[in-house]
C-alpha atoms as a PDB file:
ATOM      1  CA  UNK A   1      -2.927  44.290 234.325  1.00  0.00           C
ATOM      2  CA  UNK A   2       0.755  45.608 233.328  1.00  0.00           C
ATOM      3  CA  UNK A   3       2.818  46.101 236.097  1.00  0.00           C
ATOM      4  CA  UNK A   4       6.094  48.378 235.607  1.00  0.00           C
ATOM      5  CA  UNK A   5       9.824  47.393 236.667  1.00  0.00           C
ATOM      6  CA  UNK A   6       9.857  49.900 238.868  1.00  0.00           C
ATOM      7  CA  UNK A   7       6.844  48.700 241.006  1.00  0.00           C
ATOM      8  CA  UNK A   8       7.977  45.239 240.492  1.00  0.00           C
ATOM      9  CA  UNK A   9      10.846  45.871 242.272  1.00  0.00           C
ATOM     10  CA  UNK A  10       9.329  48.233 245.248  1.00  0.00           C
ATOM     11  CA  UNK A  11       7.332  45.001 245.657  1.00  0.00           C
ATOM     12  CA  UNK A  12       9.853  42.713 245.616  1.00  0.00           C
ATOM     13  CA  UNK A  13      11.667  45.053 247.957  1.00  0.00           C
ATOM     14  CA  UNK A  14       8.657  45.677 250.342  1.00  0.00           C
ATOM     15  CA  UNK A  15       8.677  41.334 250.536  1.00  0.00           C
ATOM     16  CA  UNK A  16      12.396  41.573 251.663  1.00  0.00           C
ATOM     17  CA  UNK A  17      12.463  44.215 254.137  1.00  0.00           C
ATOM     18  CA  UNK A  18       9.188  42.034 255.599  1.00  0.00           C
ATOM     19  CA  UNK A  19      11.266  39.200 255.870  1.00  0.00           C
ATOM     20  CA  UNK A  20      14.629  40.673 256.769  1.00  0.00           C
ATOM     21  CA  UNK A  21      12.216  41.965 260.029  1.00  0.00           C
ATOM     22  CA  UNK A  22      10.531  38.894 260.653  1.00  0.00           C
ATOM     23  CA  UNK A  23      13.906  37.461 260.994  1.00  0.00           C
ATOM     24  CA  UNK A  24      15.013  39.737 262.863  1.00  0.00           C
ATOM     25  CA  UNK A  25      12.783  39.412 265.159  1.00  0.00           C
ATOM     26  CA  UNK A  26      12.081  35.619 265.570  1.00  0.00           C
ATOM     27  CA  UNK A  27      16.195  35.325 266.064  1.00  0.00           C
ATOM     28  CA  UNK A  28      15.601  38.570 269.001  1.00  0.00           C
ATOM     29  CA  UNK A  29      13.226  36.506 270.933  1.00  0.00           C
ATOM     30  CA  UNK A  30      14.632  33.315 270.599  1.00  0.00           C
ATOM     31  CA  UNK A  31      17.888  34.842 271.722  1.00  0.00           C
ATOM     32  CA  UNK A  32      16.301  35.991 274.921  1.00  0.00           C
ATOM     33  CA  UNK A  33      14.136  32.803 275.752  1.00  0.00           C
ATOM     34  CA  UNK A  34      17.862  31.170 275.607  1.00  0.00           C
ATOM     35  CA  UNK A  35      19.177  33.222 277.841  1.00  0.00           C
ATOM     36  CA  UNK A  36      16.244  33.136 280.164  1.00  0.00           C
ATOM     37  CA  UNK A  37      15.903  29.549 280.231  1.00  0.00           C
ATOM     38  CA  UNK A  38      19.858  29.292 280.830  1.00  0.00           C
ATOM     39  CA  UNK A  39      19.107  30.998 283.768  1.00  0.00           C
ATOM     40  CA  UNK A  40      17.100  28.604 285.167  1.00  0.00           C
ATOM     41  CA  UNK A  41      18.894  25.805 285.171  1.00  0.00           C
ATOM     42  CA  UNK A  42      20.785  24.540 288.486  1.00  0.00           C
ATOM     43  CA  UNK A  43      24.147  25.441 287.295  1.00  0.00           C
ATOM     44  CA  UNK A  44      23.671  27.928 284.063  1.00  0.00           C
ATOM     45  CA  UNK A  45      26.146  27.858 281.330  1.00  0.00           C
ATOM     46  CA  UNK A  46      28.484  30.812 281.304  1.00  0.00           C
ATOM     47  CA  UNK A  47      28.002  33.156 278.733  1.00  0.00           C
ATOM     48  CA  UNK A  48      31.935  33.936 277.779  1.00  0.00           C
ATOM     49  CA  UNK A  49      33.535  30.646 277.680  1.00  0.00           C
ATOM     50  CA  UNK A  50      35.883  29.415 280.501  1.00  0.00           C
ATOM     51  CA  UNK A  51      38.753  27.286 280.205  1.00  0.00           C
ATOM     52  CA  UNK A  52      38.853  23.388 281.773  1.00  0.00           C
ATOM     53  CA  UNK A  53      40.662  25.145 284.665  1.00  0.00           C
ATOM     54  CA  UNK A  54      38.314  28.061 285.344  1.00  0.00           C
ATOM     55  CA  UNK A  55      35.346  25.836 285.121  1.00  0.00           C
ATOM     56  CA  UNK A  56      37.036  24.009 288.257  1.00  0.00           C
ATOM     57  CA  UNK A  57      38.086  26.248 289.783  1.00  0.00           C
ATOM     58  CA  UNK A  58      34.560  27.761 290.135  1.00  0.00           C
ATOM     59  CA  UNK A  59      33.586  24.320 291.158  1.00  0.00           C
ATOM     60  CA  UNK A  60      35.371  24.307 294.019  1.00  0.00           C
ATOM     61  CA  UNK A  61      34.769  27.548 295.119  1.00  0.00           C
ATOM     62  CA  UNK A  62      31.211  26.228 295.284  1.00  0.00           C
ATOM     63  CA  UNK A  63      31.970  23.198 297.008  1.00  0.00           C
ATOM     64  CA  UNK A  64      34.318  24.953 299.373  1.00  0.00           C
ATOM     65  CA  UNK A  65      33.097  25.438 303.136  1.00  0.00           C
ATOM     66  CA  UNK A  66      33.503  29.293 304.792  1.00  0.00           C
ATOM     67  CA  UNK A  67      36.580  27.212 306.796  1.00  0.00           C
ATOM     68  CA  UNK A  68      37.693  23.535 306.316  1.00  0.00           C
ATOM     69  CA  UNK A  69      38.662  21.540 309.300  1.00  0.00           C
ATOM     70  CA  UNK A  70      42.493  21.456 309.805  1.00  0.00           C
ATOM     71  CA  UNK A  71      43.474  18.448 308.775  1.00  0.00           C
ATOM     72  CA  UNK A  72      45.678  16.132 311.823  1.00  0.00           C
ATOM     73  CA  UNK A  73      48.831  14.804 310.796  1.00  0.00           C
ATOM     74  CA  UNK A  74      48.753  12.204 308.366  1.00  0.00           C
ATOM     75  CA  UNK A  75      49.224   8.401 309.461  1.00  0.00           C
ATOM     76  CA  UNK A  76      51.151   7.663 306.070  1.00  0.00           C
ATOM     77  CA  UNK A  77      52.089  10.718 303.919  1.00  0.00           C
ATOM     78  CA  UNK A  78      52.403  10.276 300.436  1.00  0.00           C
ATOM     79  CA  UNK A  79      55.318  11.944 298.365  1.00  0.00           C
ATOM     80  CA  UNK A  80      53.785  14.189 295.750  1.00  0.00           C
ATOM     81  CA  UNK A  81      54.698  11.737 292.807  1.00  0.00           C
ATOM     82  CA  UNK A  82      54.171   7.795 292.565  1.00  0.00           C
ATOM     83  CA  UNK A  83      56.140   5.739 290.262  1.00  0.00           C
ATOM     84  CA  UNK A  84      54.318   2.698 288.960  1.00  0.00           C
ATOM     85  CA  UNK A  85      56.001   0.228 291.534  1.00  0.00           C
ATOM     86  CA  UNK A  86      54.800   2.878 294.533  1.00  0.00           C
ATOM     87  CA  UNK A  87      51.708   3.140 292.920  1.00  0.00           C
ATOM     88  CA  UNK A  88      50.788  -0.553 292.594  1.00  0.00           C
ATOM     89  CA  UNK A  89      51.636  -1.051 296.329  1.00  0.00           C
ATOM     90  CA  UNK A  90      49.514   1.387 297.793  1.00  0.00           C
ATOM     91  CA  UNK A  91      46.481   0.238 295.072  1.00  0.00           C
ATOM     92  CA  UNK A  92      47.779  -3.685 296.713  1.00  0.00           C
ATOM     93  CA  UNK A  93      47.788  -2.232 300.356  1.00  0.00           C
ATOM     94  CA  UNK A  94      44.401  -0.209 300.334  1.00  0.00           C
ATOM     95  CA  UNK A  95      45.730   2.090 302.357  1.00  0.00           C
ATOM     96  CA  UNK A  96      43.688   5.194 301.149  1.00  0.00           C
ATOM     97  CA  UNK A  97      41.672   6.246 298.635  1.00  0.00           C
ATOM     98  CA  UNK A  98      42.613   6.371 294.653  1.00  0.00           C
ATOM     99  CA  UNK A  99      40.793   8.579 292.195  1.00  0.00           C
ATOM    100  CA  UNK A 100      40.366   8.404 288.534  1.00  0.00           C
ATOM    101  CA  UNK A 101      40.035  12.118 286.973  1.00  0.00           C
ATOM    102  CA  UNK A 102      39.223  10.665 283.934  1.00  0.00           C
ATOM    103  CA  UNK A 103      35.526  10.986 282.204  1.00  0.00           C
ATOM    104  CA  UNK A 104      33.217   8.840 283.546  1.00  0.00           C
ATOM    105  CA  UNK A 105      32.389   6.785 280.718  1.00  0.00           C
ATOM    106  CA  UNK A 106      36.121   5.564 280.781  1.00  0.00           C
ATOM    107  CA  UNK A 107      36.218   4.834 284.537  1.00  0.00           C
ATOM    108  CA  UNK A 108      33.285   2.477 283.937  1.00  0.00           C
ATOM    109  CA  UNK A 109      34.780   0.710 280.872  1.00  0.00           C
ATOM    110  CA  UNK A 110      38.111  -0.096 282.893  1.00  0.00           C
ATOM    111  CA  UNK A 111      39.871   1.444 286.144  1.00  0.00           C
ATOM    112  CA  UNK A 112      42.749   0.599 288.502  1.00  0.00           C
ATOM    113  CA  UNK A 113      41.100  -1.801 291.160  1.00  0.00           C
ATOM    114  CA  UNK A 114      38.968  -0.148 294.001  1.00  0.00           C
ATOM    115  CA  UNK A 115      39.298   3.606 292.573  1.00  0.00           C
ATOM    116  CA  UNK A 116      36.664   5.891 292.498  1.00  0.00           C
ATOM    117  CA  UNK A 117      35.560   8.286 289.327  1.00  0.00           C
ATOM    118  CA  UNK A 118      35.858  11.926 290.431  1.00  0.00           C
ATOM    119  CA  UNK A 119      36.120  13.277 286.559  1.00  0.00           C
ATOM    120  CA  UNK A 120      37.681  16.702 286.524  1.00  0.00           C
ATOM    121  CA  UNK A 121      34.655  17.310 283.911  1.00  0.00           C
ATOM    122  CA  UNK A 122      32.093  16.714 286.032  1.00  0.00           C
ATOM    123  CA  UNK A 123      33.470  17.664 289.418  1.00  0.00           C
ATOM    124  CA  UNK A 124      31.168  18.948 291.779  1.00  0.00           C
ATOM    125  CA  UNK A 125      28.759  15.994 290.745  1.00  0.00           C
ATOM    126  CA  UNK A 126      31.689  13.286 291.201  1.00  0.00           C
ATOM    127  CA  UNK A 127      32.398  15.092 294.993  1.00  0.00           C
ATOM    128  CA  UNK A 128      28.712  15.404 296.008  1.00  0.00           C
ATOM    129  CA  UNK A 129      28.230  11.430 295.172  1.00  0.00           C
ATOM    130  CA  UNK A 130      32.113  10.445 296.891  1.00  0.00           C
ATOM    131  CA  UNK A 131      31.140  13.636 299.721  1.00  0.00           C
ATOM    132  CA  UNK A 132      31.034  11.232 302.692  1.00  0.00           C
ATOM    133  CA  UNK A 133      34.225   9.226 301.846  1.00  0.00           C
ATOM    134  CA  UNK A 134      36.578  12.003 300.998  1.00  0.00           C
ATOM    135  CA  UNK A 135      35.306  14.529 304.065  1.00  0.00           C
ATOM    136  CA  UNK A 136      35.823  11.317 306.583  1.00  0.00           C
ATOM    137  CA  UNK A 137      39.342  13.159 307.008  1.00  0.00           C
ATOM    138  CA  UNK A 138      40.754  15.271 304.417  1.00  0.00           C
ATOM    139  CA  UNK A 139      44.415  13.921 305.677  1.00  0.00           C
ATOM    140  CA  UNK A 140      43.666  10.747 304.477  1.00  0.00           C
ATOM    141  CA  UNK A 141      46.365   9.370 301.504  1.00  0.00           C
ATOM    142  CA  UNK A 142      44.633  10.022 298.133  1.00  0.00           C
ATOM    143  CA  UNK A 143      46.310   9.188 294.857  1.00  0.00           C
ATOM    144  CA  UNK A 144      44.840  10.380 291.749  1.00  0.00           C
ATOM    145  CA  UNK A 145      45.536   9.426 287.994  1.00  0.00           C
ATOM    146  CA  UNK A 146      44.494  10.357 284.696  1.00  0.00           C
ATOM    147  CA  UNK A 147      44.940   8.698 281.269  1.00  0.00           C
ATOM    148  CA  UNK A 148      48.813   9.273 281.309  1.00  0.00           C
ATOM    149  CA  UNK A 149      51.631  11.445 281.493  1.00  0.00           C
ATOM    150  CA  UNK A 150      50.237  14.146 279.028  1.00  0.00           C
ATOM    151  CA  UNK A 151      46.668  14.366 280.749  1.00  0.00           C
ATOM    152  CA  UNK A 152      46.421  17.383 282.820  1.00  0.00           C
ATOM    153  CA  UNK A 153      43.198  16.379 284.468  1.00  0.00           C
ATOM    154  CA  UNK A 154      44.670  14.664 287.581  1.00  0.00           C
ATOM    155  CA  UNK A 155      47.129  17.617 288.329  1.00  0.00           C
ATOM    156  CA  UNK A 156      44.295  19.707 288.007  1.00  0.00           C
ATOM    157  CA  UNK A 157      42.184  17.895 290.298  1.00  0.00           C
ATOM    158  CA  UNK A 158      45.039  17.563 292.816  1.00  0.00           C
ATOM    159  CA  UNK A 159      44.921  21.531 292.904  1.00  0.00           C
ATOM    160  CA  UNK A 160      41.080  21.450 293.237  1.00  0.00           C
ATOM    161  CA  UNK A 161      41.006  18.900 296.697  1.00  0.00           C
ATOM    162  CA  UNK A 162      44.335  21.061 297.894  1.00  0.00           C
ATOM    163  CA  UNK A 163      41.920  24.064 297.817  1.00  0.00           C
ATOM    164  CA  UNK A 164      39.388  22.213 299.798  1.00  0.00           C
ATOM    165  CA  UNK A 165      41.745  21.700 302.740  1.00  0.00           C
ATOM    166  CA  UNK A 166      42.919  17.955 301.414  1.00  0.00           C
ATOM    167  CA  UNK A 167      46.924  17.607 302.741  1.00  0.00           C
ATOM    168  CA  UNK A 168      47.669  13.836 301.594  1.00  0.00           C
ATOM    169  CA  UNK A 169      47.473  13.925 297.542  1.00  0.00           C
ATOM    170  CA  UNK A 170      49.762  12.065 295.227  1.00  0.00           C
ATOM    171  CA  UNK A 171      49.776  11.842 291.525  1.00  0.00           C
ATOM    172  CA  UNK A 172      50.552   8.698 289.796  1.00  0.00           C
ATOM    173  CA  UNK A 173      51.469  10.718 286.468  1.00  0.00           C
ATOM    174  CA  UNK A 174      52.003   7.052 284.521  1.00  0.00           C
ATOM    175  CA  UNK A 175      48.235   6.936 284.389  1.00  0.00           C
ATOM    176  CA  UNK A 176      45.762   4.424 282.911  1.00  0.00           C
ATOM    177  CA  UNK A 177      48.126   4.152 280.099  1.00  0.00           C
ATOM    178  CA  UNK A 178      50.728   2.755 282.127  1.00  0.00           C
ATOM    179  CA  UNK A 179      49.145   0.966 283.970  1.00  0.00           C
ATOM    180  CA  UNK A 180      47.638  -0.931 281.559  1.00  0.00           C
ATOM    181  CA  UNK A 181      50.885  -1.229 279.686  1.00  0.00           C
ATOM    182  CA  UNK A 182      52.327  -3.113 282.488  1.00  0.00           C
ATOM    183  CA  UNK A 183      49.532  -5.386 282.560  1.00  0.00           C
ATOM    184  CA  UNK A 184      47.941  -4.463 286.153  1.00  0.00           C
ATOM    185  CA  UNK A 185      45.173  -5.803 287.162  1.00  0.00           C
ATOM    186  CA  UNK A 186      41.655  -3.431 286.016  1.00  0.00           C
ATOM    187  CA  UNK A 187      37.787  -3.613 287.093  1.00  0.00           C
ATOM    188  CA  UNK A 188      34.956  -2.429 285.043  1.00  0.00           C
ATOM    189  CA  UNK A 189      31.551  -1.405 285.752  1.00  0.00           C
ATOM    190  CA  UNK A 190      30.184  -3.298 283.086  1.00  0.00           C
END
């Protein structure tokens, strides 16, 4: 049996298109299962991306309460920035809370004694576990830190707790990386 160019080619053609629609069509459904099953999921991935900031800022608009309790006075009100010398007194004096906005996986390899992870990554998980020590009175003194002085994530978080009625919030901008590099005293969860 002779078979022409010509219907060699409508064949091989005929194969193509086949596949070109079975393609088609397996990448279709699959497309729509992901988008289905995103759906489903407690807190679905966004679709357009979102910057670091967005993504926190729609945390805290789901954490947020219709009205947060005003906040009293504060007993001992922090200035916005610490130094490292105003920073390693109030970590020595325990006179508040300090909050590591690093990733979690850092905190528990090595933190600033007694602080508490609330990654800026993770947020809404860190605040649901640290809920009952941070909404004890949101004019409590809180200092938050990061990795160091380029790390955004502890300004960032500062915003976030601000948003949720928090009044006392300092930033020790220094960081891990200074802290370290002065030879402070660390914990790990290890």
């Amino acid at each position: 049996m002779k078979f022409s160019i010509r219907q060699l080619v409508a064949a091989q053609g005929a194969i193509l298109k086949a596949d070109l629609t079975f393609l088609f069509l397996a990448a279709s459904i699959s497309l729509v299962a992901g988008i289905l099953i995103n759906q489903l999921r407690d807190t679905p991935l966004p679709l357009v991306y979102k910057g670091k900031a967005e993504r926190l800022q729609d945390s805290v608009q789901r954490i947020a309460t219709k009205e947060a309790p005003p906040a009293p006075a504060p007993a001992v009100h922090l200035p916005e920035k610490l130094s490292l010398e105003e920073f390693s007194s109030y970590v020595e004096s325990k006179g508040g809370l300090v909050l590591d906005a690093r990733p979690e996986i850092f905190h528990r390899l090595g933190h600033v004694p007694g602080a508490l992870s609330l990654p800026r990554d993770d947020f809404e998980k860190g605040y649901a576990s640290l809920k009952e020590k941070l909404e004890a009175d949101r004019s409590q003194p809180i200092a938050i830190y990061c990795s160091g002085a380029s790390c955004e994530d502890s300004g960032l978080l500062k915003k976030s707790l601000a948003a949720l009625g928090y009044t006392n919030l300092a930033l020790f901008e220094g960081g891990w990386g200074e802290w370290t590099g002065a030879k402070k005293p660390e914990e790990s969860a290890q």
